[in-house]
N, C-alpha and C. Protein backbone atom coordinates (compact mmCIF):
# COMPACT_ATOMS: atom_id res chain seq x y z
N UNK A 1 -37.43 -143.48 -61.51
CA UNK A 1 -36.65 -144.61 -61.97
C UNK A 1 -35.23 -144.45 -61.41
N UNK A 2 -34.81 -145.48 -60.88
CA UNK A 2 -33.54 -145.68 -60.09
C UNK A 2 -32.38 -146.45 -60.94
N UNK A 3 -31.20 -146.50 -60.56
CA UNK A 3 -30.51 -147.04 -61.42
C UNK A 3 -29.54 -147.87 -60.68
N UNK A 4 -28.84 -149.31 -60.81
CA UNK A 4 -27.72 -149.69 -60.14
C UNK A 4 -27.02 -150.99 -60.88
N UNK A 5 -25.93 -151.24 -60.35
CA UNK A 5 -25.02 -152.06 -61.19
C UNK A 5 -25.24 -153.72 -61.21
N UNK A 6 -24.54 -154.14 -62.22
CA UNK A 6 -24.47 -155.81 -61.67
C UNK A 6 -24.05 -156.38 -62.51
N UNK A 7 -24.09 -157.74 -62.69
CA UNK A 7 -23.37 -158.41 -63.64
C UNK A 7 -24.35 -159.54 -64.18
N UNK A 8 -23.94 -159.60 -65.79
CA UNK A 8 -24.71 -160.30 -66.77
C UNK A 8 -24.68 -161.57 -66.60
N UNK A 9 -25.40 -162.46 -65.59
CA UNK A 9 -25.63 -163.85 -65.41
C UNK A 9 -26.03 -164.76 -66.97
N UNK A 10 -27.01 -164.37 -67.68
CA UNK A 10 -27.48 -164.95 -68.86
C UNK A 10 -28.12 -164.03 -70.04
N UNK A 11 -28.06 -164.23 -71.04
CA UNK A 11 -28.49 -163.90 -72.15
C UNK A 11 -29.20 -164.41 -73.22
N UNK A 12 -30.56 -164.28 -73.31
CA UNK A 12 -31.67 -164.93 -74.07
C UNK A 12 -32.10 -164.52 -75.63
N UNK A 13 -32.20 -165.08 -76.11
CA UNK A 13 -32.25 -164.84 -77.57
C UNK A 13 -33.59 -163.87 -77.61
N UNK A 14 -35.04 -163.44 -77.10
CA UNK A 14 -36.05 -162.76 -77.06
C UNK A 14 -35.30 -161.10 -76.60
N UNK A 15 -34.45 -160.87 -76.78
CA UNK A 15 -33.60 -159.48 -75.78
C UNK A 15 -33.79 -159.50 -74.42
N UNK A 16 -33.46 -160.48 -73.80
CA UNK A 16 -33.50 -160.34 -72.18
C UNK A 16 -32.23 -161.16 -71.56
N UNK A 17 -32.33 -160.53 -70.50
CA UNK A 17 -31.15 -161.41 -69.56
C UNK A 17 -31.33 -160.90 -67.83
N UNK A 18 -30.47 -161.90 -67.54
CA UNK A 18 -30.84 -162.19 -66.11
C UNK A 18 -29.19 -161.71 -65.36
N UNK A 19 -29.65 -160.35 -64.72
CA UNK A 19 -28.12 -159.85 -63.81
C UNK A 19 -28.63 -160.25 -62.46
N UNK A 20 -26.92 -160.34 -61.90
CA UNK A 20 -26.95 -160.45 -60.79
C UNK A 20 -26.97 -158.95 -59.75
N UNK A 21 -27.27 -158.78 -58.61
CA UNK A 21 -27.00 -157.73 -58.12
C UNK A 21 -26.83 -157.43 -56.78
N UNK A 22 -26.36 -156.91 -56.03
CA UNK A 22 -26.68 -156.98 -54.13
C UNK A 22 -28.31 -156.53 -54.05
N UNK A 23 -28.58 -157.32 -53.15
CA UNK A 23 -30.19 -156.59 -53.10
C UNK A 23 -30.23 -155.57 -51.87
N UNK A 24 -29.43 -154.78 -51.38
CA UNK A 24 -28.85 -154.07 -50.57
C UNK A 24 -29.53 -152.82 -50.98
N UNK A 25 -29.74 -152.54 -52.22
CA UNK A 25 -30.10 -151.03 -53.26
C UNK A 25 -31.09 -151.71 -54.10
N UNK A 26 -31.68 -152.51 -53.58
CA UNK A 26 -33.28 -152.97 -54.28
C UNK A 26 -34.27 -152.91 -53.57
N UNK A 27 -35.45 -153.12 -54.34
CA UNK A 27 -36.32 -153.02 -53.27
C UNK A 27 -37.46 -153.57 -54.26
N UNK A 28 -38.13 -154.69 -54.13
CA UNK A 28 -39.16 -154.64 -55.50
C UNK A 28 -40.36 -155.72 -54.34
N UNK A 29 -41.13 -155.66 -54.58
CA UNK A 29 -42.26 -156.34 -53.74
C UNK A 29 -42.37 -157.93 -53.97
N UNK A 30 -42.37 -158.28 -52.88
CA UNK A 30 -42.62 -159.82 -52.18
C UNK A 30 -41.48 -160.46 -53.21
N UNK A 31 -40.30 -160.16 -52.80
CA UNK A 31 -38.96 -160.55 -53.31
C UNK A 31 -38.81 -161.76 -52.43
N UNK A 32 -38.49 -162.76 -53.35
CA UNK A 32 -38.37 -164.02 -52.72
C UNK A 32 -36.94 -164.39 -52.26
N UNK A 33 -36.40 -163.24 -52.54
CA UNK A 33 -34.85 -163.26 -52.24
C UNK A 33 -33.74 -162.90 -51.03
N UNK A 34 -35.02 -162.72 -50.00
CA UNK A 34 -35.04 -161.40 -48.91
C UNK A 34 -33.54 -161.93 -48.23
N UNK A 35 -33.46 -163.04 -47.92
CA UNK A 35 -32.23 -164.01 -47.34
C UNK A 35 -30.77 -163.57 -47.68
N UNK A 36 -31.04 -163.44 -49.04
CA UNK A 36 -29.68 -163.87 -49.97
C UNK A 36 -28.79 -162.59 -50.16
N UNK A 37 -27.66 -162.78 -49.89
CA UNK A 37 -26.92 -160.99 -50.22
C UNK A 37 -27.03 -161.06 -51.78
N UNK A 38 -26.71 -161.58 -52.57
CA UNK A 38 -27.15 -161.35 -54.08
C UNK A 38 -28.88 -161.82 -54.61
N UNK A 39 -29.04 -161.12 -55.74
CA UNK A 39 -30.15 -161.24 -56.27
C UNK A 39 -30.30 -161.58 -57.54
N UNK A 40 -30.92 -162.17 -58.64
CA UNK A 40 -31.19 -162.34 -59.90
C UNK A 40 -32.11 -161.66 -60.39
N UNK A 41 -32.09 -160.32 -61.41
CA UNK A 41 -33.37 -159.85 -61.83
C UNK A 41 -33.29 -159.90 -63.35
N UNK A 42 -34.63 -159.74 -63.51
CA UNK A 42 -34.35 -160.05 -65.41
C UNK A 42 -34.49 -158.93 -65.83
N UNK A 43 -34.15 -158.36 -66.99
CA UNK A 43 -33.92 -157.15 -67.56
C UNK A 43 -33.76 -157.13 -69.30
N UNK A 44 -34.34 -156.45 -69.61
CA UNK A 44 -34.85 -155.57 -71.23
C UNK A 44 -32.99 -155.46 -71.61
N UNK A 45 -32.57 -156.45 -72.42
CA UNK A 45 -31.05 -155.98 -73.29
C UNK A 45 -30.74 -155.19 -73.75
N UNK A 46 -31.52 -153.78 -73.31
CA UNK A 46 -31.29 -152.54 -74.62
C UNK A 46 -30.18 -152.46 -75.40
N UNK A 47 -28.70 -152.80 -74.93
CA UNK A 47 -27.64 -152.60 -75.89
C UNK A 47 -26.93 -153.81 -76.21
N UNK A 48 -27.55 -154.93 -76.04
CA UNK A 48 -26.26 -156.09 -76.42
C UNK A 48 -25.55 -156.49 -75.66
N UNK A 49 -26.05 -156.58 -74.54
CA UNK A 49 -24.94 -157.10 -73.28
C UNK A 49 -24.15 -158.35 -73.60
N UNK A 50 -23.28 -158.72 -73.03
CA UNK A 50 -23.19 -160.54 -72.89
C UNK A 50 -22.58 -160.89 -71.59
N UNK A 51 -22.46 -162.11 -71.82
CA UNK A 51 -22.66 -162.66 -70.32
C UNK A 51 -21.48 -162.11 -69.74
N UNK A 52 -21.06 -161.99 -68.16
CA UNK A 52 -20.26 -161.68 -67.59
C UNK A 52 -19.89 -160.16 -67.65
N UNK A 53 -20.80 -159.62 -68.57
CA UNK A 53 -20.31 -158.03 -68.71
C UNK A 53 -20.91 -157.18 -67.34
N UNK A 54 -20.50 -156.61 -66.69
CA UNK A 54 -20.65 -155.39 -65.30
C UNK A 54 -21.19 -154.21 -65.95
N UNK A 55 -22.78 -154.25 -66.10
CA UNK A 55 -23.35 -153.22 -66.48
C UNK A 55 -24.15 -152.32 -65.77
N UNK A 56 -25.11 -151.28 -66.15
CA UNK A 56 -25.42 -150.82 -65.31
C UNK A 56 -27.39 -150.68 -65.72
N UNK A 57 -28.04 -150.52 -64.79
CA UNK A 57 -29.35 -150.96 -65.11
C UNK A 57 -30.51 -150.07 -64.76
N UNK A 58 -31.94 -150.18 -65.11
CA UNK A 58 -32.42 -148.92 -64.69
C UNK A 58 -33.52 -150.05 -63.45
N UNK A 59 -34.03 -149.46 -62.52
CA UNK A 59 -35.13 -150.19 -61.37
C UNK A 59 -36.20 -149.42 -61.24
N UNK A 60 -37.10 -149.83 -62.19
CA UNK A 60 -38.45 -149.26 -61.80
C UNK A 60 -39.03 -149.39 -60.68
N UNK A 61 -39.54 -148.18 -60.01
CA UNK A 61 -40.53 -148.10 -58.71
C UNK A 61 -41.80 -147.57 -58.63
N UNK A 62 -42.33 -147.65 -59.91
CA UNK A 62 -43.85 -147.80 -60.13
C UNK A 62 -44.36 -148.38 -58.96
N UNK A 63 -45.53 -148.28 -58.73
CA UNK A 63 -46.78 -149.03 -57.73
C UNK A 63 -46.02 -149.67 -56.46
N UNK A 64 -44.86 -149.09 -55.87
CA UNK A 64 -44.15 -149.54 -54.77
C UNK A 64 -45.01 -149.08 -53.06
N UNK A 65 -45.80 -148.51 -53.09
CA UNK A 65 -46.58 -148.09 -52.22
C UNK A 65 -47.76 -149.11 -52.35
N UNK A 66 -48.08 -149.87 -53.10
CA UNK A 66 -49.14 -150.74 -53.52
C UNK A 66 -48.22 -152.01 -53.19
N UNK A 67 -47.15 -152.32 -53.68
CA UNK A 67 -46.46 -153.22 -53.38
C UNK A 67 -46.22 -153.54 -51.98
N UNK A 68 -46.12 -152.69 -51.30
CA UNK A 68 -45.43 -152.53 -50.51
C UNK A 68 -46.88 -152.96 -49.27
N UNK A 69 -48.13 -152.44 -49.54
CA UNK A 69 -49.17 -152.81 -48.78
C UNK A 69 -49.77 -154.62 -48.88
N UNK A 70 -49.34 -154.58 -50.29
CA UNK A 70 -49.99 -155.73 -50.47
C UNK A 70 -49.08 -156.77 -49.87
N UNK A 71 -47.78 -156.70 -49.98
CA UNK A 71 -46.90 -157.79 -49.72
C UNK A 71 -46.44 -157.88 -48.30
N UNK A 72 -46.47 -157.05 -47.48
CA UNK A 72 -46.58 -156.78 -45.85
C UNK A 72 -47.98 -156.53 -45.33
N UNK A 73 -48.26 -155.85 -45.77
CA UNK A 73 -49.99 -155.60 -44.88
C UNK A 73 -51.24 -157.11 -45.09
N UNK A 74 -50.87 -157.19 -46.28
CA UNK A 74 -52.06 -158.33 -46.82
C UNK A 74 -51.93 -159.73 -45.84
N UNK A 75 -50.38 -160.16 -46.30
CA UNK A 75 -49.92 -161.20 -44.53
C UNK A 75 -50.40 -161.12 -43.57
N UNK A 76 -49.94 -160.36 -42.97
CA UNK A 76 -50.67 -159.88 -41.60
C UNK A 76 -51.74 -160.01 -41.80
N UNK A 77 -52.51 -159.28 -42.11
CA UNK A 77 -54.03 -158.76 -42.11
C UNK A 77 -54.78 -160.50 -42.40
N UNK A 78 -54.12 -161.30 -43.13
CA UNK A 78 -54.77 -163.31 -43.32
C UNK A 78 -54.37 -163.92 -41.85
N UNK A 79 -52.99 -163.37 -41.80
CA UNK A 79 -52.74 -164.32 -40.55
C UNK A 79 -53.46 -163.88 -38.88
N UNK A 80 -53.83 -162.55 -38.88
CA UNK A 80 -54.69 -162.21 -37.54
C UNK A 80 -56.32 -162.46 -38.27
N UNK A 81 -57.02 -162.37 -39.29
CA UNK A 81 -58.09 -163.37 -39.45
C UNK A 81 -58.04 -164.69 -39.28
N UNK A 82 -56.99 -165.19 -39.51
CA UNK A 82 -57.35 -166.25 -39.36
C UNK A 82 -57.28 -166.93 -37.84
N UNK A 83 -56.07 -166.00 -36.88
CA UNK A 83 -56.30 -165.99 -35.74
C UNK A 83 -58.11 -166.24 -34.94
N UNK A 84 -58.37 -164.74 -35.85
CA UNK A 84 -59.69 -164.75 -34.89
C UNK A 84 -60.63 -166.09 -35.06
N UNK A 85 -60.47 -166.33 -36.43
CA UNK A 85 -61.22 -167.40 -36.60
C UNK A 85 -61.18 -168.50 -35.82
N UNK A 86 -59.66 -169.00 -35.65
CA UNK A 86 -59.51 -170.05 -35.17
C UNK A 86 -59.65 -170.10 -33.33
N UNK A 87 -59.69 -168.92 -33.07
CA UNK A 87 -59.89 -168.35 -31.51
C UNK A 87 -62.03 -169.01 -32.03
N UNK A 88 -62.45 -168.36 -32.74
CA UNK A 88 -64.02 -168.54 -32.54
C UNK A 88 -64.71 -169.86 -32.77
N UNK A 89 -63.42 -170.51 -33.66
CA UNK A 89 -64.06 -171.91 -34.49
C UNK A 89 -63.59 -172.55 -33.25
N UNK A 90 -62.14 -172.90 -32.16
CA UNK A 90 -61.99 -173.69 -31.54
C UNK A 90 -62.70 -173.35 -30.16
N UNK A 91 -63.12 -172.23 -29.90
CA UNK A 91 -64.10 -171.74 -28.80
C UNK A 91 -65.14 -172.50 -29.04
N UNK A 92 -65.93 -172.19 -29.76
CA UNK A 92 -66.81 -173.39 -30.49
C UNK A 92 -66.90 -175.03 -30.05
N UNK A 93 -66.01 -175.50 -30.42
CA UNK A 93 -65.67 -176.71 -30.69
C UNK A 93 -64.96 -177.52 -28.99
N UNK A 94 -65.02 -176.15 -27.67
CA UNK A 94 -64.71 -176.55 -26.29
C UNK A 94 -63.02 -176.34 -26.33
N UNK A 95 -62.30 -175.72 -27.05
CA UNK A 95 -61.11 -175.67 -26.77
C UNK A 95 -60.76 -174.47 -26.01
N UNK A 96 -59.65 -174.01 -25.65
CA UNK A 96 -59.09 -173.05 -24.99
C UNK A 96 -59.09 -171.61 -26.20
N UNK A 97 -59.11 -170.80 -25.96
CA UNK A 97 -59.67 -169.92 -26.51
C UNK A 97 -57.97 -169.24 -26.85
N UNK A 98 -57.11 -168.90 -26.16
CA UNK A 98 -55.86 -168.82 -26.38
C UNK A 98 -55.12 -169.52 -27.53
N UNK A 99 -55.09 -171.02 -27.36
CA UNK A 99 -54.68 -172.26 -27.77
C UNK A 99 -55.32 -172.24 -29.56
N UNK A 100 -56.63 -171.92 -29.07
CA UNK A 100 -57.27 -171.77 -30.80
C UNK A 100 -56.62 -170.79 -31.68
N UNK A 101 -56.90 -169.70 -31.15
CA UNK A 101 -56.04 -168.31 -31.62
C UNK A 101 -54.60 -168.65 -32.28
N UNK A 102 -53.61 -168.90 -31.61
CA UNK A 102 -52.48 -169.82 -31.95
C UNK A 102 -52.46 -170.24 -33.06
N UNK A 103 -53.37 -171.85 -33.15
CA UNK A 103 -53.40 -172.30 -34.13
C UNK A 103 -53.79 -171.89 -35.33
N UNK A 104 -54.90 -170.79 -35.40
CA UNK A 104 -55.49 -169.97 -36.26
C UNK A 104 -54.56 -169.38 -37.00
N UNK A 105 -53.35 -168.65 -36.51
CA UNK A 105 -52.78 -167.66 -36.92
C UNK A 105 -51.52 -168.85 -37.59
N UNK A 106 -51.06 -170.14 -36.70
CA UNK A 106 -50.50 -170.52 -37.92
C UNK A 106 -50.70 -170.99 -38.93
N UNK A 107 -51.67 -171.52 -38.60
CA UNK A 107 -52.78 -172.19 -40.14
C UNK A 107 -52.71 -170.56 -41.13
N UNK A 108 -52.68 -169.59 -40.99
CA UNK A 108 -52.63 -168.32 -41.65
C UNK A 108 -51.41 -168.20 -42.55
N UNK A 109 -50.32 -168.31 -41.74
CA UNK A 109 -49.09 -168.76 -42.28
C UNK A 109 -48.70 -168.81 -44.00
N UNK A 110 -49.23 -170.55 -43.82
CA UNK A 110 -49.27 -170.78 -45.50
C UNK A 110 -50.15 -170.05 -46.33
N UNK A 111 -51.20 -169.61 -46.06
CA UNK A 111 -52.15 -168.84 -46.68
C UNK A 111 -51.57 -167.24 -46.97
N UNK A 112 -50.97 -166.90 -46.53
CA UNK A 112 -50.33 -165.95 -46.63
C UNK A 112 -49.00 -165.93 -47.17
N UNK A 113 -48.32 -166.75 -47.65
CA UNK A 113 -47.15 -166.77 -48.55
C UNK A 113 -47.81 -167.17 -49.61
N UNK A 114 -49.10 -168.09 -49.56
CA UNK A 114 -49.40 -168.45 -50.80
C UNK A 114 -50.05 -166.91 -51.84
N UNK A 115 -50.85 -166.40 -50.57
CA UNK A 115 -51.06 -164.74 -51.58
C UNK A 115 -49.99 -163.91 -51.56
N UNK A 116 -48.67 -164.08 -51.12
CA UNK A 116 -47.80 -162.90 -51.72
C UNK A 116 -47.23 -163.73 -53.13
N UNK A 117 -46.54 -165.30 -52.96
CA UNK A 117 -46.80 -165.93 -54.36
C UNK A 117 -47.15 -165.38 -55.59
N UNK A 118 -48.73 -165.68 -55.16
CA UNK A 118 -49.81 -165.48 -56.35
C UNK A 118 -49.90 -163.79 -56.46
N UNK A 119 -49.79 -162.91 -55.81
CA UNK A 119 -49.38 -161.82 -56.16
C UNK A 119 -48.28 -161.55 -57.38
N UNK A 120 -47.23 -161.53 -56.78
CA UNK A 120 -45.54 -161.92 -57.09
C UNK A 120 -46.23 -162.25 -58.81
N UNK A 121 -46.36 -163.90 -59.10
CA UNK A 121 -46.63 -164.81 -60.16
C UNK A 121 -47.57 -163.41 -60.93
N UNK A 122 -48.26 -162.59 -60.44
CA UNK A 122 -49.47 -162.04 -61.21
C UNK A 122 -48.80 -160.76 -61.57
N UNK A 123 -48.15 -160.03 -60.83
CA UNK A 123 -47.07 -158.72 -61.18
C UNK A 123 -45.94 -158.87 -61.98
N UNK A 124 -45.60 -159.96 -62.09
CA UNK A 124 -44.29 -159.98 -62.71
C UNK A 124 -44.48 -159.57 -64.47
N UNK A 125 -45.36 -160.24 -65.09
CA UNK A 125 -45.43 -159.91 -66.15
C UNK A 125 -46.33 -158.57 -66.50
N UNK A 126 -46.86 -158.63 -65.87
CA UNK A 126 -47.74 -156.98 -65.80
C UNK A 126 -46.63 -155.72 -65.45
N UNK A 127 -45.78 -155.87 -64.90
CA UNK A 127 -45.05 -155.03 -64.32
C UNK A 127 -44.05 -154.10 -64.97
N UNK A 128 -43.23 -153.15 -65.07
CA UNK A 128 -42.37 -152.98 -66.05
C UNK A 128 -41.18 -153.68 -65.86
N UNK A 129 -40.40 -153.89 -66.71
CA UNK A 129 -39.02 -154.16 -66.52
C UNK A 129 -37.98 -153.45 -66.31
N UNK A 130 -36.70 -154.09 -65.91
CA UNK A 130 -35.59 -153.58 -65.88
C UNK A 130 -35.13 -153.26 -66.96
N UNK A 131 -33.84 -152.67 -67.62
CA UNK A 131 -33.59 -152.45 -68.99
C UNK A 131 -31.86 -151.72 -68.32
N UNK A 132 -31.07 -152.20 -69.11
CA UNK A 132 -29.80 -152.42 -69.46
C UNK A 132 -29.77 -151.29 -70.35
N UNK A 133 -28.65 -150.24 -69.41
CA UNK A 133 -28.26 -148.97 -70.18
C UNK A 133 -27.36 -148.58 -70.73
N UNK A 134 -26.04 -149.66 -70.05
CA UNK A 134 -25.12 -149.11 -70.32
C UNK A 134 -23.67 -150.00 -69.67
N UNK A 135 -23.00 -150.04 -70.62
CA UNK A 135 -21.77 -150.74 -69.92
C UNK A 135 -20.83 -149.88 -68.68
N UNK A 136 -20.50 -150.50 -67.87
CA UNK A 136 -19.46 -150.06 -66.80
C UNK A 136 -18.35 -150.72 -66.78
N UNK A 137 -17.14 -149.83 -66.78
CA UNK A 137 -16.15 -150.26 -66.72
C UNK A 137 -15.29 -150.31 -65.48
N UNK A 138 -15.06 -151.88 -65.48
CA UNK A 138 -14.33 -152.21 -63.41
C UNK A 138 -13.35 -151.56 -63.64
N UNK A 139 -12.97 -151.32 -62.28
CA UNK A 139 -12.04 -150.41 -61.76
C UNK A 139 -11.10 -152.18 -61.18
């Protein structure tokens, strides 16, 4: 278990809230955030945070080797099936065998964000949470 800072975006009446953080010192699987220099993660209130407070947090890295296959390897691995497919289905069908391939692999594309998604959607609540340890005081 890892630990790093951020600041208290929201606070929910169930004990949870949503910090902000650099995702620079994160790392959590099929993060939809990959773009953005900040991040939003939700996190366990252990002590009463409130909003705007600069606290400090714990980052579970449970099943990150699993994460980490499923959300890079699994892509790949849809989008070159589906390559081949579309190399065999448009071979088939009198097309260029190159040209099929192509299309195969982008037709793969959406199919493959749609299973890191539905991954993502299926881990999140199964997963552990973050949890709020402790206040930090800015310098």
């Amino acid at each position: 278990m890892r630990t790093n800072t951020g600041t208290v975006e929201a606070v929910f009446p169930d004990g949870t809230a949503k910090i902000q953080t650099n995702r620079n010192s994160l790392y959590s699987p099929c993060s939809t955030s990959m773009c953005k220099d900040n991040v939003v993660i939700d996190a366990v209130n252990l002590i009463g945070a409130k909003k705007g407070e600069y606290v400090e947090f714990t980052i579970p890295d449970d099943n990150m080797v699993a994460g980490a296959v499923l959300c890079f390897g699994l892509p790949l691995l849809l989008m070159l099936v589906c390559a081949a497919a579309g190399r065999y289905i448009g071979v088939g069908y009198g097309y260029d065998a190159q040209n099929s391939a192509i299309c195969g692999f982008l037709a793969g594309i959406p199919l493959a964000v749609t299973a890191i998604k539905t991954y993502d959607l299926m881990m999140k609540p199964k997963g552990p949470k973050s949890e709020i340890i402790k206040l930090v005081e800015e310098d």
